[in-house]
Protein backbone atom coordinates (compact mmCIF):
# COMPACT_ATOMS: atom_id res chain seq x y z
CA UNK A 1 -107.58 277.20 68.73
CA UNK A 2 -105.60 274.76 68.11
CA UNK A 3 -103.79 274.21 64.82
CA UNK A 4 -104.27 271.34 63.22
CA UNK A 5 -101.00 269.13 62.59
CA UNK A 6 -102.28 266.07 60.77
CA UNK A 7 -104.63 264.92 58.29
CA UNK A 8 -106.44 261.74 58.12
CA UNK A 9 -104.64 259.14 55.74
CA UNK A 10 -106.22 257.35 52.80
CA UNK A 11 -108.38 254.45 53.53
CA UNK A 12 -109.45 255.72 57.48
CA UNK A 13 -112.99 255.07 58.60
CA UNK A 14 -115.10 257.50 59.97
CA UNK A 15 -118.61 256.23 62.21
CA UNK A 16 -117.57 252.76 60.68
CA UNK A 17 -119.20 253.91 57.60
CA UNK A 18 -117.15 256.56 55.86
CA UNK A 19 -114.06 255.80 54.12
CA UNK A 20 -111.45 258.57 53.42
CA UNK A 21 -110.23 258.33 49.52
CA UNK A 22 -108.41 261.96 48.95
CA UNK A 23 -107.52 265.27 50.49
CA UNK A 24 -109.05 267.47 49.17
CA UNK A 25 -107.91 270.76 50.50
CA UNK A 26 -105.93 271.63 53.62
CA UNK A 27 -106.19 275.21 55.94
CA UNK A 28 -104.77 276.03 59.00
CA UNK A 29 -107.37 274.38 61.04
CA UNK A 30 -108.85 271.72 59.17
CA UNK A 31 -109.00 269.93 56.04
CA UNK A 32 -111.88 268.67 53.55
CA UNK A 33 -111.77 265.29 52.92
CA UNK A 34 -113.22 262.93 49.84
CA UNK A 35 -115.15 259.99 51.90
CA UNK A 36 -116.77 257.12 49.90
CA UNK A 37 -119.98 255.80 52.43
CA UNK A 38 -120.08 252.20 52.60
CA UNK A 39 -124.13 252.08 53.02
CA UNK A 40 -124.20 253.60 49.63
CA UNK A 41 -122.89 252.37 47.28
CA UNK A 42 -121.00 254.88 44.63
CA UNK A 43 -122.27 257.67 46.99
CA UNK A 44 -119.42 260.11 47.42
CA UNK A 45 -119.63 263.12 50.34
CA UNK A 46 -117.40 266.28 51.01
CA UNK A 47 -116.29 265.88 54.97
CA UNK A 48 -115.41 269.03 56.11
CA UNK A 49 -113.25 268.74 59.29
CA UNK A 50 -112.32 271.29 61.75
CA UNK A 51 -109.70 270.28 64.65
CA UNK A 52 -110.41 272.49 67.67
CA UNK A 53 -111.67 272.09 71.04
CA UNK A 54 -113.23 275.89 71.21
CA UNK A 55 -116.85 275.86 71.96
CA UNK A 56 -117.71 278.55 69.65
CA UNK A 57 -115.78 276.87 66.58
CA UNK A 58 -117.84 274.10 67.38
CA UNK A 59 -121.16 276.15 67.20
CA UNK A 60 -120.19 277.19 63.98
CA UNK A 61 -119.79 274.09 62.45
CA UNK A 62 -123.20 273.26 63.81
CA UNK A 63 -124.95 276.43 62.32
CA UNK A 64 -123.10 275.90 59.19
CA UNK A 65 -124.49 271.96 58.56
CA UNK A 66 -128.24 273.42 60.00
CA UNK A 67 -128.28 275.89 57.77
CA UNK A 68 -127.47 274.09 54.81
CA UNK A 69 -130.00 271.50 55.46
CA UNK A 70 -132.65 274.06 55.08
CA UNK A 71 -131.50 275.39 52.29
CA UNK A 72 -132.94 274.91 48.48
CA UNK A 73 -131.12 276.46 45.67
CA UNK A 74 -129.21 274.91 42.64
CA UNK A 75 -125.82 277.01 43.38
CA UNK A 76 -125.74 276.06 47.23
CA UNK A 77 -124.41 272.89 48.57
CA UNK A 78 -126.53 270.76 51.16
CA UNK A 79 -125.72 269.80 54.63
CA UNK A 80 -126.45 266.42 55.71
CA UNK A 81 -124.96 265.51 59.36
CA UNK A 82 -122.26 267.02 61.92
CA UNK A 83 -120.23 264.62 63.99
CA UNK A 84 -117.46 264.03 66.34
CA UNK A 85 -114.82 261.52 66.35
CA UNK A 86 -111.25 261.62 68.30
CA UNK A 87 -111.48 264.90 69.61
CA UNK A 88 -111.99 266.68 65.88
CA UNK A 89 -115.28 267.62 64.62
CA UNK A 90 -116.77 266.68 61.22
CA UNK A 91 -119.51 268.02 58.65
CA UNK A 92 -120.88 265.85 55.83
CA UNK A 93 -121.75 267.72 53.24
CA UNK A 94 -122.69 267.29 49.26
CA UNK A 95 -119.71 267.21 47.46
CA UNK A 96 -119.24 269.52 43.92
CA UNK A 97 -117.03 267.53 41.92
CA UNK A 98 -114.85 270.12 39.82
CA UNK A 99 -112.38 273.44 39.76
CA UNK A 100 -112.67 276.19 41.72
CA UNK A 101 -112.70 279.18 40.18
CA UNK A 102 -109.20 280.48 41.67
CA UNK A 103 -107.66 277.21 39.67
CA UNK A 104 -109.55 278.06 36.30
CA UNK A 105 -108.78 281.56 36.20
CA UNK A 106 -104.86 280.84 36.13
CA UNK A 107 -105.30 278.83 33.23
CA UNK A 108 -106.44 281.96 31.49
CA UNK A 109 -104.32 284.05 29.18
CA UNK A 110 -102.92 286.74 31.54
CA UNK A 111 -104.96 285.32 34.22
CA UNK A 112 -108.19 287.35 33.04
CA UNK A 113 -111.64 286.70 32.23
CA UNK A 114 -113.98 288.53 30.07
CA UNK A 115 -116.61 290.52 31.04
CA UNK A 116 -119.22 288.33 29.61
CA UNK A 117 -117.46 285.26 30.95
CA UNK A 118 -117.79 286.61 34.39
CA UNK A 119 -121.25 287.48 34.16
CA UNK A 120 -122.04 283.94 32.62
CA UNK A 121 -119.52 281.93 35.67
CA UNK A 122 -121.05 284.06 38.32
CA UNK A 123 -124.66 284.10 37.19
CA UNK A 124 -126.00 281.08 39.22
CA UNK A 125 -123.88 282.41 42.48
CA UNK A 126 -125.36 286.39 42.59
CA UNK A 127 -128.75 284.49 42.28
CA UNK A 128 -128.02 281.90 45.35
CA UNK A 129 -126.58 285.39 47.35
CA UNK A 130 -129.61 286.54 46.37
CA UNK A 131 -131.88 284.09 47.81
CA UNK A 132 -129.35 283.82 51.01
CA UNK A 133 -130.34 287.38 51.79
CA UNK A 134 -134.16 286.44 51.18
CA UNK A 135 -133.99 284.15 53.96
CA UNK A 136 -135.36 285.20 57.40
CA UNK A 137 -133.24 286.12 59.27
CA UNK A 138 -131.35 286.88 56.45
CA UNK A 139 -128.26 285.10 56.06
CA UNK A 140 -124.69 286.67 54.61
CA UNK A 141 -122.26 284.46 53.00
CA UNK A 142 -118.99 286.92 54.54
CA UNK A 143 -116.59 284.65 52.32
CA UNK A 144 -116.95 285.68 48.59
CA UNK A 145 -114.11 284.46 46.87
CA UNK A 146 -112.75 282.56 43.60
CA UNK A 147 -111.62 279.74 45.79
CA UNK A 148 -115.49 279.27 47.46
CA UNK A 149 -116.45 278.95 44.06
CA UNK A 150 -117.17 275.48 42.29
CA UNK A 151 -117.59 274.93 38.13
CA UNK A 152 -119.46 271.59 38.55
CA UNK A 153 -118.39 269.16 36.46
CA UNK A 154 -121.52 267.11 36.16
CA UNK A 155 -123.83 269.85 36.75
CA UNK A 156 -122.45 272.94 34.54
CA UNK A 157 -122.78 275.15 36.95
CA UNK A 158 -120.98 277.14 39.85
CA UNK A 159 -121.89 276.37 43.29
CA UNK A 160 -120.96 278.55 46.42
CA UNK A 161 -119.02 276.90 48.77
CA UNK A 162 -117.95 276.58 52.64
CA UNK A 163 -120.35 278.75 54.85
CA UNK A 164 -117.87 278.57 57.61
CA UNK A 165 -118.22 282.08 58.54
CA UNK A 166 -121.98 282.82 57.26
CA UNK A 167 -123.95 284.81 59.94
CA UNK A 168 -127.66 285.49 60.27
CA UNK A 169 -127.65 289.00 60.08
CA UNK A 170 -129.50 291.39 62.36
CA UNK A 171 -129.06 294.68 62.95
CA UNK A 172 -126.48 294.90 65.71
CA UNK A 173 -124.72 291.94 64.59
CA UNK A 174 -121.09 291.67 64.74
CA UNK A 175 -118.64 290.30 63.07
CA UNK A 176 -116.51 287.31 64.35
CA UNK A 177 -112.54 287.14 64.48
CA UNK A 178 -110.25 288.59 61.82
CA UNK A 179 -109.04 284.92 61.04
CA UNK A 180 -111.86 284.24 59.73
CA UNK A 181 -111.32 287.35 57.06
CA UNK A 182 -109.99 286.56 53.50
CA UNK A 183 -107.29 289.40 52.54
CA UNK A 184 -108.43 291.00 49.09
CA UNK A 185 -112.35 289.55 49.50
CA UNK A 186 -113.30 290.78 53.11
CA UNK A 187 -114.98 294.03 53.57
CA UNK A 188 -114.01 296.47 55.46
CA UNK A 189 -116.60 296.09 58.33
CA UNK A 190 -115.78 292.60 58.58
CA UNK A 191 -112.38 293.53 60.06
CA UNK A 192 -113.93 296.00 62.86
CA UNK A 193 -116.64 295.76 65.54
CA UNK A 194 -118.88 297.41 63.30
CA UNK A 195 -121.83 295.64 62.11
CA UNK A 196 -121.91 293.26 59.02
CA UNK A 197 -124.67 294.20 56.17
CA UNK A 198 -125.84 292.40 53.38
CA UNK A 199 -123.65 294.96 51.56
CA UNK A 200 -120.98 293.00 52.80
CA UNK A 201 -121.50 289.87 50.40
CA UNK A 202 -121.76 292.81 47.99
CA UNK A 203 -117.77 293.65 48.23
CA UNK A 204 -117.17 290.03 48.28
CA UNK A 205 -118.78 289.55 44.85
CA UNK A 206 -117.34 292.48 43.14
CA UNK A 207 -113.45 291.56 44.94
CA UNK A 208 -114.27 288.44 42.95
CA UNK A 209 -115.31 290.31 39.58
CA UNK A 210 -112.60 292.77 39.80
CA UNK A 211 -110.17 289.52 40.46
CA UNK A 212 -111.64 287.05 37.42
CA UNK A 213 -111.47 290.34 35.01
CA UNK A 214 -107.48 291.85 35.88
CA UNK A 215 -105.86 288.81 37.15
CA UNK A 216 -105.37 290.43 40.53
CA UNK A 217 -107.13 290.41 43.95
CA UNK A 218 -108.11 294.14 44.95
CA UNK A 219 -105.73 295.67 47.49
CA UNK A 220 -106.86 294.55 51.08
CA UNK A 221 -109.71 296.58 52.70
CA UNK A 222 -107.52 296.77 56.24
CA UNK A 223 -104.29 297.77 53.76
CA UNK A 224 -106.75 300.39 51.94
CA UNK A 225 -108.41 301.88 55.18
CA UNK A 226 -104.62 302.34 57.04
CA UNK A 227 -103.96 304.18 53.82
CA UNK A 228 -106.66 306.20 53.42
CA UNK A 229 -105.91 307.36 56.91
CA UNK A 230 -102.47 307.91 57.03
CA UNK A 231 -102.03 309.05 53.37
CA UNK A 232 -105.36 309.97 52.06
CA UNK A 233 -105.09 308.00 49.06
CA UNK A 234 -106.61 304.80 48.50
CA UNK A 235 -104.46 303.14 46.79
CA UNK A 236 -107.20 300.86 45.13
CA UNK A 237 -106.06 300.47 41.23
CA UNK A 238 -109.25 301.01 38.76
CA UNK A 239 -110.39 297.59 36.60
CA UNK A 240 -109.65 299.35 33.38
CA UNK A 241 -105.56 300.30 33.95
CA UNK A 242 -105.29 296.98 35.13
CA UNK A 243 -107.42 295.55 32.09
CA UNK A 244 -107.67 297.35 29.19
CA UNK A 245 -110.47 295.39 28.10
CA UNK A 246 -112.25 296.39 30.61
CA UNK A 247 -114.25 299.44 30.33
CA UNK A 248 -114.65 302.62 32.18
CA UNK A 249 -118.31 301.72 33.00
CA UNK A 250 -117.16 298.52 34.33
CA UNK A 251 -114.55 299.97 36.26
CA UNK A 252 -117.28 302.67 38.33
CA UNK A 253 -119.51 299.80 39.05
CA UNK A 254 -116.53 297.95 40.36
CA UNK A 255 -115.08 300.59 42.21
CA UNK A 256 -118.73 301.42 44.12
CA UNK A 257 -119.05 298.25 44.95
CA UNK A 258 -115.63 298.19 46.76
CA UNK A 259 -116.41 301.30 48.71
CA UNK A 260 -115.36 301.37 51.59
CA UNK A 261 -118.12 303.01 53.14
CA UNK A 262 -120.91 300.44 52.60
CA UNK A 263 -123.43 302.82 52.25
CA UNK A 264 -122.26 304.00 49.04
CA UNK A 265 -122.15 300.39 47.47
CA UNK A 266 -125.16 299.10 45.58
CA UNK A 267 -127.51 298.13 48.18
CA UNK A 268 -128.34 294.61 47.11
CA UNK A 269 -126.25 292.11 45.00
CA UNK A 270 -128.90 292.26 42.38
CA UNK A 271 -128.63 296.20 41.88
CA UNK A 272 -125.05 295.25 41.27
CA UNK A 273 -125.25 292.83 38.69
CA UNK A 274 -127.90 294.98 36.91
CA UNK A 275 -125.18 297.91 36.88
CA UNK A 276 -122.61 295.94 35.64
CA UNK A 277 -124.61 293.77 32.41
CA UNK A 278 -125.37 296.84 31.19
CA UNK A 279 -121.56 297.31 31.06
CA UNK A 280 -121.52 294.85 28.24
């Protein structure tokens, strides 16, 4: 693929109707812009841009817009068009004025939630995993993190972000390339040819706890596996000596979660969030 070297410059015109007023966020191979459309007036989209000129990429962005269109759920974004324009492709999307959740939580003392502060930020996105997984096929999210996570500013309320690598999930599905993998939040499976599980989104949601509450990602899944072989330690620090407001409870629901053998995690997000409010 190839890696994108410029972004579009304030006041450019997409489809002579969308007008680019900010960058707002940049990655290897793309960028997501802040377009104002011009047939609507004070209507304000996310454009989600991807420069490449791999089929597959392409795809993606395709089954990424589709899928959002079909979607219902207060803490998920919706899709509204895919298009391209000079060789890059573009989604429009809904955009979820506010910070991210990676911004907010170094604002904190010590970088650190509370345990009832988590529960209360992450409420509305467990639910909209939930309801991902209740979709048929089901669908899994594969890209969990503090950054994919929105506080809406006019809303209240989180939303779940960029379902750039969100897979239907069948039984023999695979995972796609290890690019696509975010160190700390990925499960293990997601690195390897082994099939992705709904348990998957399950690690992703409790790397994000375990984050918000010590004010530290967890240790890699790849970095904890080549460890676990080579040393036979996993070197995966508990919650609760990281946070000593965080309690031993807490911790064991964290830590199965994070297993790295999926089939001793909780088997759906809501078993985990059960476990862990009754931490409180």
């Amino acid at each position: 693929m190839q890696q994108l070297q410029t972004t579009l410059p304030s006041g450019a015109i997409l489809q002579d109707r969308y007008i680019v007023e900010d960058l707002l966020g940049q990655g290897g191979f793309g960028a997501v812009y802040l377009v104002r459309d011009q047939q609507n007036i004070g209507c304000f989209w996310a454009l989600k841009e991807v420069m490449t000129q791999d089929r597959q990429e392409k795809d993606r962005l395709f089954f990424e817009c589709e899928m959002l269109k079909h979607l219902d759920h207060p803490a998920l974004p919706s899709g509204q068009r895919v298009f391209e324009e000079d060789g890059r492709m573009y989604m429009l999307m809904e955009y979820i004025e506010g910070p991210n959740l990676e911004v907010l939580r170094k604002q904190q003392p010590a970088r650190q939630f509370t345990l009832p502060q988590v529960l209360a930020l992450l409420e509305p996105v467990v639910e909209a995993v939930s309801y991902l997984h209740r979709q048929h096929p089901p669908l899994v999210h594969r890209d969990i993190k503090p950054a994919n996570i929105i506080v809406s500013t006019t809303a209240g309320r989180t939303v779940l972000v960029d379902f750039g690598i969100a897979k239907e999930y069948y039984v023999d599905a695979t995972t796609t390339a290890i690019r696509h993998c975010s160190p700390g939040y990925s499960a293990p499976e997601q690195y390897s040819s082994v099939g992705i599980d709904l348990r998957s989104d399950v690690y992703g949601l409790a790397a994000t706890c375990y984050t918000l509450l010590t004010g530290t990602p967890p240790v890699d899944a790849l970095q904890r596996m080549t460890k676990l072989a080579s040393k036979g330690i996993d070197p995966l620090v508990s919650a609760d000596i990281l946070a000593p407001d965080v309690s031993a409870a807490a911790a064991e629901v964290l830590q199965q979660a994070l297993d790295l053998n999926y089939d001793q995690r909780f088997a759906t997000p809501a078993e985990f969030w059960q476990a862990l409010h009754a931490c409180v």
